[in-house]
C-alpha atoms as a PDB file:
ATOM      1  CA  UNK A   1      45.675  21.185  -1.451  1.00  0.00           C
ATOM      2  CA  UNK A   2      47.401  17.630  -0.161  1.00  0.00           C
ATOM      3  CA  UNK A   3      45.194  14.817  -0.501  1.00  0.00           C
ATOM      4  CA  UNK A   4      44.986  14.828   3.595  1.00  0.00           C
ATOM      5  CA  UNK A   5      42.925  18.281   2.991  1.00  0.00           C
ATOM      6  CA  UNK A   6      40.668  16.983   1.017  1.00  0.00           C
ATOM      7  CA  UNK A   7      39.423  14.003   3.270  1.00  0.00           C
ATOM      8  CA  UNK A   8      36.996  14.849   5.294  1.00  0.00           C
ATOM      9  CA  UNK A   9      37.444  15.762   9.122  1.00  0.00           C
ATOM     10  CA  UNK A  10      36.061  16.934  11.935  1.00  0.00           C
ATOM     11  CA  UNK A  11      37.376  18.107  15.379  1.00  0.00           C
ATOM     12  CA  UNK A  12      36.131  18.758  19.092  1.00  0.00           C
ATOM     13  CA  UNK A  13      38.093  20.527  21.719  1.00  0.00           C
ATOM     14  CA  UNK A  14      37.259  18.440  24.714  1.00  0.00           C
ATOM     15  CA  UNK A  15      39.508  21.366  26.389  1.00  0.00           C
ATOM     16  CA  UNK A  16      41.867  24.585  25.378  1.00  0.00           C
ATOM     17  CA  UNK A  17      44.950  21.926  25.087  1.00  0.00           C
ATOM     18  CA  UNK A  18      42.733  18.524  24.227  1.00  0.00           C
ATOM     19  CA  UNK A  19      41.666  17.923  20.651  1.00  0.00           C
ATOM     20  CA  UNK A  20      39.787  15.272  19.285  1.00  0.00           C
ATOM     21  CA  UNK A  21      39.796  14.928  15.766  1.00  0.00           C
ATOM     22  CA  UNK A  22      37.888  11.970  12.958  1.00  0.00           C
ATOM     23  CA  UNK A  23      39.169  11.743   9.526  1.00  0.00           C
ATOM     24  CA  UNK A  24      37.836  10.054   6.440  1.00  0.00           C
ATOM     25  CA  UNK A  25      40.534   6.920   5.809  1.00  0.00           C
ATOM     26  CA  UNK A  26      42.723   6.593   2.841  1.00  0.00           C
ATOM     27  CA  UNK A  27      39.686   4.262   1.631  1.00  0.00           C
ATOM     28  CA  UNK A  28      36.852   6.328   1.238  1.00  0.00           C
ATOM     29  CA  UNK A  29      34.804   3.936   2.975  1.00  0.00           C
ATOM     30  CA  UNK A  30      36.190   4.292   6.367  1.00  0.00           C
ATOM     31  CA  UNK A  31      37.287   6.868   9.234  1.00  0.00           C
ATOM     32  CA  UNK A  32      38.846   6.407  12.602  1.00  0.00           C
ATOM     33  CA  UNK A  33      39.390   9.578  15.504  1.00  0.00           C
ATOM     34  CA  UNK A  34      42.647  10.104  17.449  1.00  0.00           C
ATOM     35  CA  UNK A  35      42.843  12.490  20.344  1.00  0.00           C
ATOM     36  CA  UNK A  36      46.207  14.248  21.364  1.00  0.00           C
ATOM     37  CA  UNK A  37      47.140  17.552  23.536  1.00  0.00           C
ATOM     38  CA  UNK A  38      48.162  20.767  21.569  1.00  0.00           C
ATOM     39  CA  UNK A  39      49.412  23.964  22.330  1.00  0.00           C
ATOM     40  CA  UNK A  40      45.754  25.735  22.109  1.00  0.00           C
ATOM     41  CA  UNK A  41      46.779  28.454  20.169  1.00  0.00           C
ATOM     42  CA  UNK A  42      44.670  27.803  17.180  1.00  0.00           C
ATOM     43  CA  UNK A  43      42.548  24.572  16.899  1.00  0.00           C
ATOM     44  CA  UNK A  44      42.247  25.112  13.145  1.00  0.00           C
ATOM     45  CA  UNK A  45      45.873  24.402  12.163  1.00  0.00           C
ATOM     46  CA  UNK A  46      46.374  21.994  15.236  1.00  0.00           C
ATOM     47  CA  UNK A  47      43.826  18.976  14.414  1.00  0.00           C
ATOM     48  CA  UNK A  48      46.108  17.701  11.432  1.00  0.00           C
ATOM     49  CA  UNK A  49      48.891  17.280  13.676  1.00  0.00           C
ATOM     50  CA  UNK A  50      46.312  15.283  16.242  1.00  0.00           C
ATOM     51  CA  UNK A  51      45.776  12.966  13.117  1.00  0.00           C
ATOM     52  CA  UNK A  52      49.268  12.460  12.395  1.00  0.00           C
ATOM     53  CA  UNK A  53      50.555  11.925  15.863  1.00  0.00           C
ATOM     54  CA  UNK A  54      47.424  11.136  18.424  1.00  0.00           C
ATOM     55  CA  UNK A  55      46.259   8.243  19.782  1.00  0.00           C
ATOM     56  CA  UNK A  56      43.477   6.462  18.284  1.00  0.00           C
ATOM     57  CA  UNK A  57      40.249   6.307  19.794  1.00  0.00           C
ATOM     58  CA  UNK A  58      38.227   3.339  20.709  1.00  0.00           C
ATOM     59  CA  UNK A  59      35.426   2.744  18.821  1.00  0.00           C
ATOM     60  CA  UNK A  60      32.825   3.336  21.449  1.00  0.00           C
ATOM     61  CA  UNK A  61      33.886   6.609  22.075  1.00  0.00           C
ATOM     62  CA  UNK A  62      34.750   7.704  19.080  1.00  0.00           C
ATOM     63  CA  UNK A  63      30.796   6.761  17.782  1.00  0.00           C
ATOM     64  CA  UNK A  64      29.796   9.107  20.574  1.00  0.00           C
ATOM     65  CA  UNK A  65      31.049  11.972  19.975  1.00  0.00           C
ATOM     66  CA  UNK A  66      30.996  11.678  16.078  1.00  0.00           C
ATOM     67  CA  UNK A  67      27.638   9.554  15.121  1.00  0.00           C
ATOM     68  CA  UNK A  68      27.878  11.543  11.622  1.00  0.00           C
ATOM     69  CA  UNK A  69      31.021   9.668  10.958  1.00  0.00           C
ATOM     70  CA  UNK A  70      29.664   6.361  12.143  1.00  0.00           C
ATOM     71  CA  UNK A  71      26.385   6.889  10.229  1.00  0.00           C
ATOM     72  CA  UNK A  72      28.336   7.615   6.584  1.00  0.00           C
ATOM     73  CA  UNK A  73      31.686   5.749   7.079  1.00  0.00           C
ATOM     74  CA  UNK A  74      33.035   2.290   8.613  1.00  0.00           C
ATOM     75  CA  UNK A  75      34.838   2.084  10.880  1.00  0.00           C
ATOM     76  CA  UNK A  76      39.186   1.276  10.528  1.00  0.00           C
ATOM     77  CA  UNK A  77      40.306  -1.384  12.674  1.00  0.00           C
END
């Protein structure tokens, strides 16, 4: 297991193609969500390639639609 697996992470399909995915930082203090399109074939093995290549997320949204992350983490500027 790579030391991205063991962070911890969370995604939403906003739709079939649309992921949105928050990830534990480096730091274990802090987290930050990134959104990109995939293919929509399988959600599981897609999300790490959202984190590696999405955009990030503004703050305000990403708070939304992960308050658990907000509530345990800060957030990465």
């Amino acid at each position: 297991m790579s030391e991205h697996d063991k962070r911890h992470t969370r995604y939403i399909a906003l739709a079939m193609r649309v992921l949105v995915v928050a990830i534990q930082g480096g730091r274990r203090d802090d987290w930050a969500a990134y959104i990109d399109a995939v293919p929509g074939d399988s959600h599981a093995s897609e999300w790490c390639k959202v984190t590696a290549r999405g955009t990030k997320l503004p703050y305000k949204v990403a708070k939304v639609l992960f308050p658990d992350f907000d509530e345990l983490y800060e957030w990465r500027a």
